[in-house]
Structures are given as structure tokens and as C-alpha cells.
Protein backbone atom coordinates (compact mmCIF):
# COMPACT_ATOMS: atom_id res chain seq x y z
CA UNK A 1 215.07 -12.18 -37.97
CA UNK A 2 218.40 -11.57 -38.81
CA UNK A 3 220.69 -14.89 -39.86
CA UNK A 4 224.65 -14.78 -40.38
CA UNK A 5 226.52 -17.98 -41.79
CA UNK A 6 229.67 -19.47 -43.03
CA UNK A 7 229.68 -22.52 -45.66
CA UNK A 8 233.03 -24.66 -46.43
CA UNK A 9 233.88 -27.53 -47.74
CA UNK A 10 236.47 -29.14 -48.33
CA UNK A 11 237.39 -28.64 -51.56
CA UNK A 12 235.82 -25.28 -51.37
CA UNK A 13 233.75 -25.79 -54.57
CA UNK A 14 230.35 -26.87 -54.81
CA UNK A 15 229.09 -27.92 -51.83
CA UNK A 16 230.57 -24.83 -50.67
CA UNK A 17 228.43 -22.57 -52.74
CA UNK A 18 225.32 -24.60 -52.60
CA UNK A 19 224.75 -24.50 -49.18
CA UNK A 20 225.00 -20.55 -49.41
CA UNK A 21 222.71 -20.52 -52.19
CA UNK A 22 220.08 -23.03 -49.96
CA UNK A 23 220.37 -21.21 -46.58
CA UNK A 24 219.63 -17.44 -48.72
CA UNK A 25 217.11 -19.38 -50.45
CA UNK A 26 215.38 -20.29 -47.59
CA UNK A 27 215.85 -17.09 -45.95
CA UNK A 28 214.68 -14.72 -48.31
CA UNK A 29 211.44 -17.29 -48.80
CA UNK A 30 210.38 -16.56 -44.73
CA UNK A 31 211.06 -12.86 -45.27
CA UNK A 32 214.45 -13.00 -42.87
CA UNK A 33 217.79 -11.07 -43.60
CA UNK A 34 220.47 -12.82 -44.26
CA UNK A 35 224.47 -12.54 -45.11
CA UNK A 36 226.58 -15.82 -45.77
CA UNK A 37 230.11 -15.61 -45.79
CA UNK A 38 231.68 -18.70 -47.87
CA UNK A 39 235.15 -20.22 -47.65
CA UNK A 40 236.43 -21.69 -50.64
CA UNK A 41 238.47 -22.29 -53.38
CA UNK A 42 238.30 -18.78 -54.15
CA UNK A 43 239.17 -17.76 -50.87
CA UNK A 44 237.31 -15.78 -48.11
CA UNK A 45 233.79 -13.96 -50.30
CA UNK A 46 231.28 -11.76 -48.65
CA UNK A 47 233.11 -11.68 -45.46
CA UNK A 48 231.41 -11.22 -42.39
CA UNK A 49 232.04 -7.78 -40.59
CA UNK A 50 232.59 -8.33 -36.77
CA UNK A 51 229.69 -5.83 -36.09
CA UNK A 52 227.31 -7.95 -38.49
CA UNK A 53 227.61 -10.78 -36.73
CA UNK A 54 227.23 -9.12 -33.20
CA UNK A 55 223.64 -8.21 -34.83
CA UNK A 56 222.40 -11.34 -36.19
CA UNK A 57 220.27 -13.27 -34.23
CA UNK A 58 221.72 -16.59 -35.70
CA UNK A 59 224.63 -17.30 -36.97
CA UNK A 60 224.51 -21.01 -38.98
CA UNK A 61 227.92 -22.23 -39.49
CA UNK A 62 227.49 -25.03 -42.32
CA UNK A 63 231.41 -26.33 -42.68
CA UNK A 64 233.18 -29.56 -42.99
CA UNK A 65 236.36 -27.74 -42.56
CA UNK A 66 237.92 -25.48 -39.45
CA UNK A 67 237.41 -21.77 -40.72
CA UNK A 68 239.55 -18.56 -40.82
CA UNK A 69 238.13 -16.05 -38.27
CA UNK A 70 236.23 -18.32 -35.99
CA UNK A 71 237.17 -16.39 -32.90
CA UNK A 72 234.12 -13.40 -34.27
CA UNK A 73 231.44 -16.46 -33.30
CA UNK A 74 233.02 -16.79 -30.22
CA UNK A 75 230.11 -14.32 -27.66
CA UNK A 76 227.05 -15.81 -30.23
CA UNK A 77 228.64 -19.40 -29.25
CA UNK A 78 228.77 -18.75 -25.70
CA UNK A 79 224.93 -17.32 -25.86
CA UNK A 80 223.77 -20.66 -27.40
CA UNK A 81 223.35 -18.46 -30.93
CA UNK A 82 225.01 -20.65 -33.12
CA UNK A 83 223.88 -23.93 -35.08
CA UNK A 84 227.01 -25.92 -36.68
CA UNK A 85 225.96 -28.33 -39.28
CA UNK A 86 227.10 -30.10 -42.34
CA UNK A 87 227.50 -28.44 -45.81
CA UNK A 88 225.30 -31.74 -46.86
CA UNK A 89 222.37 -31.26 -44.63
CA UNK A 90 222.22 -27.53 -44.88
CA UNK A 91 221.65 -28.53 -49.11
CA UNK A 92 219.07 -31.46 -48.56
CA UNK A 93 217.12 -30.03 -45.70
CA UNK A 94 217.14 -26.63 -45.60
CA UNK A 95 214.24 -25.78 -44.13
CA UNK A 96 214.88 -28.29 -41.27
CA UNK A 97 217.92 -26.64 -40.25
CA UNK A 98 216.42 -23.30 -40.65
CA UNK A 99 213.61 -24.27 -38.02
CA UNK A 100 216.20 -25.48 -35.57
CA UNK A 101 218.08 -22.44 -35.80
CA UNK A 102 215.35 -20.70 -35.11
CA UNK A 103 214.46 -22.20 -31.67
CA UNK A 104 217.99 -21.74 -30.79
């Protein structure tokens, strides 16, 4: 399985960063690939290709925040691909979130 995703927060620090860390965490763990894009106080890091997220078979958004670039989720959205959740909950239950976004 292939999983894309987006973290932000809204200061763009650590909540930011540690829901990329958990969701790759996770990820690597159940053998999946995976690419998270984060949006924070650094700016836009490890951004997401258009043609990357046309491939994924997931794409987890975990933001408190609107995002640059949205508009690229837009066809996975309209498939029922896409899982929007809280920076919080994607830290804290991980594996949870993974499992929904799998049934998705």
C-alpha cells in the first residue's frame, strides 16, 4: 500500500513534525510506502509531487490548519481516498487512524 499525507499545525512546530514522524512510523512498521509532506514553521518540506499523490492509495491529511496546495487532493477526495484528522490523534493513536485509512 502506498500512503501520501500532509501534517500542520498551527504553529507549525511540534505537533507538526510529530505526527509525520508517527504516521512514517507506523507505516514503515506494516511494510507500506509512505511520503508525508509537512507544513510548518519552516515552510512547505518534502512536498508532494502531483503525480505522487495520483499514485497513493491514501492520502491522510493530519492538519489543524487550511493548507497550501489542497486543490492536488481534490480527484482522491472525490474517490472517498482521503482521511482528514487531527495533528493530535494522528500522535496518540496512530495505528487507529492507520486502520481507518485503510478501509477507506
Amino acid at each position: 500500500m502506498k500512503i501520501v499525507g500532509v501534517t500542520a499545525c498551527p504553529t507549525g512546530v511540534a505537533h507538526t513534525y510529530m505526527a509525520q514522524e508517527a504516521l512514517e512510523k507506523e507505516c514503515k512498521k506494516r511494510g507500506y510506502e509512505v511520503k508525508v509532506e509537512t507544513q510548518g514553521s519552516m515552510g512547505i518540506e518534502n512536498e508532494l509531487e502531483q503525480g505522487e499523490v495520483d499514485e497513493a492509495d491514501i492520502v491522510i491529511l493530519a492538519i489543524a490548519i487550511g493548507i497550501d496546495g489542497e486543490e492536488r487532493f481534490e480527484e482522491k477526495e472525490n474517490n472517498g481516498k482521503v482521511l482528514t484528522i487531527n495533528p493530535g490523534d494522528m500522535i496518540k493513536h496512530t495505528s487507529d487512524i492507520v486502520d481507518r485509512a485503510e478501509k477507506l
